[in-house]
Protein backbone atom coordinates (compact mmCIF):
# COMPACT_ATOMS: atom_id res chain seq x y z
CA UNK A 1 82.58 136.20 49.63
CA UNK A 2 80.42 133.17 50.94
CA UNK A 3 83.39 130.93 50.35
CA UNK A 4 85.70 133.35 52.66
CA UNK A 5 83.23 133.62 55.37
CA UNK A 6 82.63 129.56 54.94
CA UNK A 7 86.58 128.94 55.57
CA UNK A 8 86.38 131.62 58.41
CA UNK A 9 84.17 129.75 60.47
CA UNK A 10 85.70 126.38 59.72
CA UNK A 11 88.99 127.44 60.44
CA UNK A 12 87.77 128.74 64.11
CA UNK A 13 89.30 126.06 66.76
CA UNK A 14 88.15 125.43 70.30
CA UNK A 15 91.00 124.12 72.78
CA UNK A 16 89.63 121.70 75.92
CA UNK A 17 91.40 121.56 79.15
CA UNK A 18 91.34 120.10 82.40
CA UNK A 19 91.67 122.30 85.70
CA UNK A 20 91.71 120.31 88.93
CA UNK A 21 92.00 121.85 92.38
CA UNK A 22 92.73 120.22 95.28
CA UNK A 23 91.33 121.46 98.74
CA UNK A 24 88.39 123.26 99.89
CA UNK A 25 87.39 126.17 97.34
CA UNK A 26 85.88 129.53 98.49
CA UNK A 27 82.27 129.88 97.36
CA UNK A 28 83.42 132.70 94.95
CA UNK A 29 86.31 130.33 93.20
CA UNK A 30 84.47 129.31 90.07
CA UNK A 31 84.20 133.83 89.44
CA UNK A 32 87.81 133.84 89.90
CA UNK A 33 88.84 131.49 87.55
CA UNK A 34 86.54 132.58 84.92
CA UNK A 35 87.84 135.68 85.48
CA UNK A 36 91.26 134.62 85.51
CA UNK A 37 90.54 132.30 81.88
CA UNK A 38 89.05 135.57 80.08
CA UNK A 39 92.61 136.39 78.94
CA UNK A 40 92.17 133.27 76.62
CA UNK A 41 88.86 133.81 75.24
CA UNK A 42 86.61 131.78 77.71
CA UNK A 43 83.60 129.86 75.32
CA UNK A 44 82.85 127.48 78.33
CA UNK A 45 83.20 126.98 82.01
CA UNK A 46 81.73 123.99 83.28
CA UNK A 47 80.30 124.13 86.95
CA UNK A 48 82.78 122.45 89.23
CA UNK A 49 82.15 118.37 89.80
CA UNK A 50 83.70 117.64 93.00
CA UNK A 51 84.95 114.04 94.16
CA UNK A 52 84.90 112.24 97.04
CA UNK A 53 87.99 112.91 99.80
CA UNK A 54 90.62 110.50 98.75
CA UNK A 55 93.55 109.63 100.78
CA UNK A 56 96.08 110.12 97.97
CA UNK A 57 94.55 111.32 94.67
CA UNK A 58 95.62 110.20 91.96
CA UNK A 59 97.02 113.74 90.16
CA UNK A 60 97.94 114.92 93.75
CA UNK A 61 100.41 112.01 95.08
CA UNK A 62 101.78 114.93 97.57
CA UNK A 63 98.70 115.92 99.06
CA UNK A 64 96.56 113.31 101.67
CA UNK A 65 92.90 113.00 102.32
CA UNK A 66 91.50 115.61 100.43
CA UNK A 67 88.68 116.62 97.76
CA UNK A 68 89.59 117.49 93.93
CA UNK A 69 87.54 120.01 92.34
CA UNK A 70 87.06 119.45 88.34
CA UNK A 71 86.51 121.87 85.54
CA UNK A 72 86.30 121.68 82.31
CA UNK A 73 87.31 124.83 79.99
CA UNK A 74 86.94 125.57 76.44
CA UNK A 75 88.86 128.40 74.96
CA UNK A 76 89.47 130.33 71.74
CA UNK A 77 93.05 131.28 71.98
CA UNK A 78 95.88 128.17 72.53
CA UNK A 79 97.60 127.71 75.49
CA UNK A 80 100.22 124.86 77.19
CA UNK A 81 99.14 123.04 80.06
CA UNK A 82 101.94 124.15 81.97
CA UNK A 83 101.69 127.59 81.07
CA UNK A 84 97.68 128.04 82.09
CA UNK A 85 98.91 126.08 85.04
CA UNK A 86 101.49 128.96 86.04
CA UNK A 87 99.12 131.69 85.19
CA UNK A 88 96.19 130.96 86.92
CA UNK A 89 98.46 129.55 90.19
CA UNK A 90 99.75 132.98 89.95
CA UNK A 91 96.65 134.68 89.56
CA UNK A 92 94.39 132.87 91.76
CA UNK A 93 96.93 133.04 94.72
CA UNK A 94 97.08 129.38 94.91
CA UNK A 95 100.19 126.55 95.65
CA UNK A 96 101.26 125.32 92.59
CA UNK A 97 100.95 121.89 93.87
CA UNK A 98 96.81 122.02 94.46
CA UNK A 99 96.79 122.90 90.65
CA UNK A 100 96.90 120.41 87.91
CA UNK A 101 95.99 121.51 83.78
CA UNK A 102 95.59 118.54 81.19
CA UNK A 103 94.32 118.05 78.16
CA UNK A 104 91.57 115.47 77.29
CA UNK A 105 93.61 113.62 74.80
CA UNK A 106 96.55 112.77 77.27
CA UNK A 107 97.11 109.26 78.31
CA UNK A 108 96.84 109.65 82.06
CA UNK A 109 93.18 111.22 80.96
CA UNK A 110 92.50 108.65 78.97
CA UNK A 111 93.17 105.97 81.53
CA UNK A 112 91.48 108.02 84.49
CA UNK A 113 87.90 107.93 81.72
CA UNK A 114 88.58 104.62 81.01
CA UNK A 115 88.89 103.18 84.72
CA UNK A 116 85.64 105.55 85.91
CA UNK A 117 83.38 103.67 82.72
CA UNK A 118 84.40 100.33 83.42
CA UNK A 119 82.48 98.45 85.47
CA UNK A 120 83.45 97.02 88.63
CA UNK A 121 84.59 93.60 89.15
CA UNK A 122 83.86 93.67 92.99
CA UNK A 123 80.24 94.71 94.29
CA UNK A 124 80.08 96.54 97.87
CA UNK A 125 78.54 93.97 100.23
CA UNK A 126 76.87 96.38 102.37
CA UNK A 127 74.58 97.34 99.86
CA UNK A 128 73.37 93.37 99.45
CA UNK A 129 70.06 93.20 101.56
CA UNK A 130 69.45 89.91 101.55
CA UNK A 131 73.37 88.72 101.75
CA UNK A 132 72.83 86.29 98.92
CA UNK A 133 76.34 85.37 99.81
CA UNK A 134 75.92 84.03 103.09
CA UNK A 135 75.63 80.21 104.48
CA UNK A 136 72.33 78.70 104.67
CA UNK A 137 71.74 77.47 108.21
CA UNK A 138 69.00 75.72 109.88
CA UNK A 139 67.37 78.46 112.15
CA UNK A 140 66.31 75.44 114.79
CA UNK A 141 70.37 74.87 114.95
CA UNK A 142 71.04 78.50 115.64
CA UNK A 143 68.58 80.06 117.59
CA UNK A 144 64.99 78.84 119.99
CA UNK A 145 64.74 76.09 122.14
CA UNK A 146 66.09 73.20 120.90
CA UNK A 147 69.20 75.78 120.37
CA UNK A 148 68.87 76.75 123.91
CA UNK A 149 68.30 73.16 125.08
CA UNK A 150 71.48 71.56 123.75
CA UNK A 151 73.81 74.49 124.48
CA UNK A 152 72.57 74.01 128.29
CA UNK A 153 73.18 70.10 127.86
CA UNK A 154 77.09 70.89 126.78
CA UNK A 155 77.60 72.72 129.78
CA UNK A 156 76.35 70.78 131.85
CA UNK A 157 78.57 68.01 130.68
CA UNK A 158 81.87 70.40 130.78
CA UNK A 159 80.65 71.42 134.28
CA UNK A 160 80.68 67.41 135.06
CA UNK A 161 84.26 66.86 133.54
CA UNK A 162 85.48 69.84 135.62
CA UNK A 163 84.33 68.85 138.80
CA UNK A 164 85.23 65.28 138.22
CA UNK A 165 88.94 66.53 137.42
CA UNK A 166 89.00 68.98 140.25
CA UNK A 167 87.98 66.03 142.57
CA UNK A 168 90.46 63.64 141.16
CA UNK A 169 93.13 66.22 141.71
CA UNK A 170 92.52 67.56 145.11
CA UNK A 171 92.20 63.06 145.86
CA UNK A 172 95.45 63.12 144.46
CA UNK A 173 97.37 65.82 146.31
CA UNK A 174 96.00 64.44 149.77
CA UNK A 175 96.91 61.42 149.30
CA UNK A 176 100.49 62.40 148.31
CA UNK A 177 100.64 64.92 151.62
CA UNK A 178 99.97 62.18 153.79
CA UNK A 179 102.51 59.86 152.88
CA UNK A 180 105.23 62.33 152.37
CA UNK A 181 104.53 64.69 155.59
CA UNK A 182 102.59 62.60 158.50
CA UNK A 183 100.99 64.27 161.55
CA UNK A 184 103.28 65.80 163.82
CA UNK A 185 101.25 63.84 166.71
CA UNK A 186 101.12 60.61 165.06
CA UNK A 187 104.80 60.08 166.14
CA UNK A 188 105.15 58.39 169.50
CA UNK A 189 108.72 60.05 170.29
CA UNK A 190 108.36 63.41 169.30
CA UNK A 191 111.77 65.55 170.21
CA UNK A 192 111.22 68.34 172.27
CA UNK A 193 112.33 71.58 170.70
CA UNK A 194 114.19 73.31 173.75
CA UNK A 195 116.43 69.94 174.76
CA UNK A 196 117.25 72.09 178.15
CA UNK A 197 114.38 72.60 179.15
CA UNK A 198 113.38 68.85 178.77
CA UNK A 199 113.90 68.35 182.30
């Protein structure tokens, strides 16, 4: 009898899926789909582990900035993917795209744990205090008053070149009036503009 009741228990098989939900959730969702999972024998129900709001996630290319809800379930009795999927859509009232079921083993799974353990190439600059990364300047160069006192000495020598080119040019363009256009009273024999009224 011990070897019966030994194969009994050995022969007892747990089945792991992923549920994701997209959207906002109702406080009283995680109830629900316990509820709803019962059919199948529920042995666990892991609390749900939210993510960030993505702007396309990745098992919801149809839906746009929005939050994915993640739970794991363990069950005694065997079901599909696609047919938990269908079930608790139905049950739960929800769109059937907001609903995803996987298994752990799958590949997409596998690549989705694979890319959240590996570490990242690029680190976030805003979290770099010191900003190792940045230039080394001379803080005399930059900023005080030998900063102050050649930034006033290159203005004043663009002011100079400006005024110097602004006289040169209005030189110019008198100098070009006068010979083109004289004085109308420099002319000795200036015509009178009514000729019969000359007289």
């Amino acid at each position: 009898m011990s070897e019966f009741a030994r194969y009994l228990t050995e022969s007892i098989k747990e089945y792991d899926y992923k549920i994701k939900v997209a959207g906002d959730l109702n406080k009283d969702f995680a109830n629900q789909l316990e509820t709803a999972c019962q059919k199948f024998e529920v042995k666990k129900l892991s609390a749900g582990k939210k993510t960030p709001i993505q702007e396309t996630p990745l098992d919801f290319p149809t839906l746009k900035n929005i939050q994915v809800t993640i739970y794991e379930l363990t069950t005694m009795y065997p079901v599909s993917a696609y047919e938990l999927r269908e079930y608790l859509a139905y049950y739960l009232n929800l769109p059937k795209n907001q609903l995803v079921v996987k298994k752990p083993g799958e590949p997409s799974e596998e690549y989705q744990d694979e890319m959240n353990n590996k570490p990242s190439e690029f680190k976030s600059k805003l979290q770099d205090i010191e900003y190792g990364d940045a230039p080394k300047v001379e803080a005399d160069k930059i900023y005080g008053d030998k900063a102050n006192a050649s930034l006033l000495k290159e203005l004043l020598k663009d002011k100079k070149k400006q005024e110097f080119a602004k006289t040169e040019k209005t030189q110019d363009t008198q100098s070009k009036e006068s010979e083109n256009n004289p004085a109308p009273f420099t002319k000795v024999n200036n015509p009178h503009p009514d000729p019969k009224r000359k007289k």
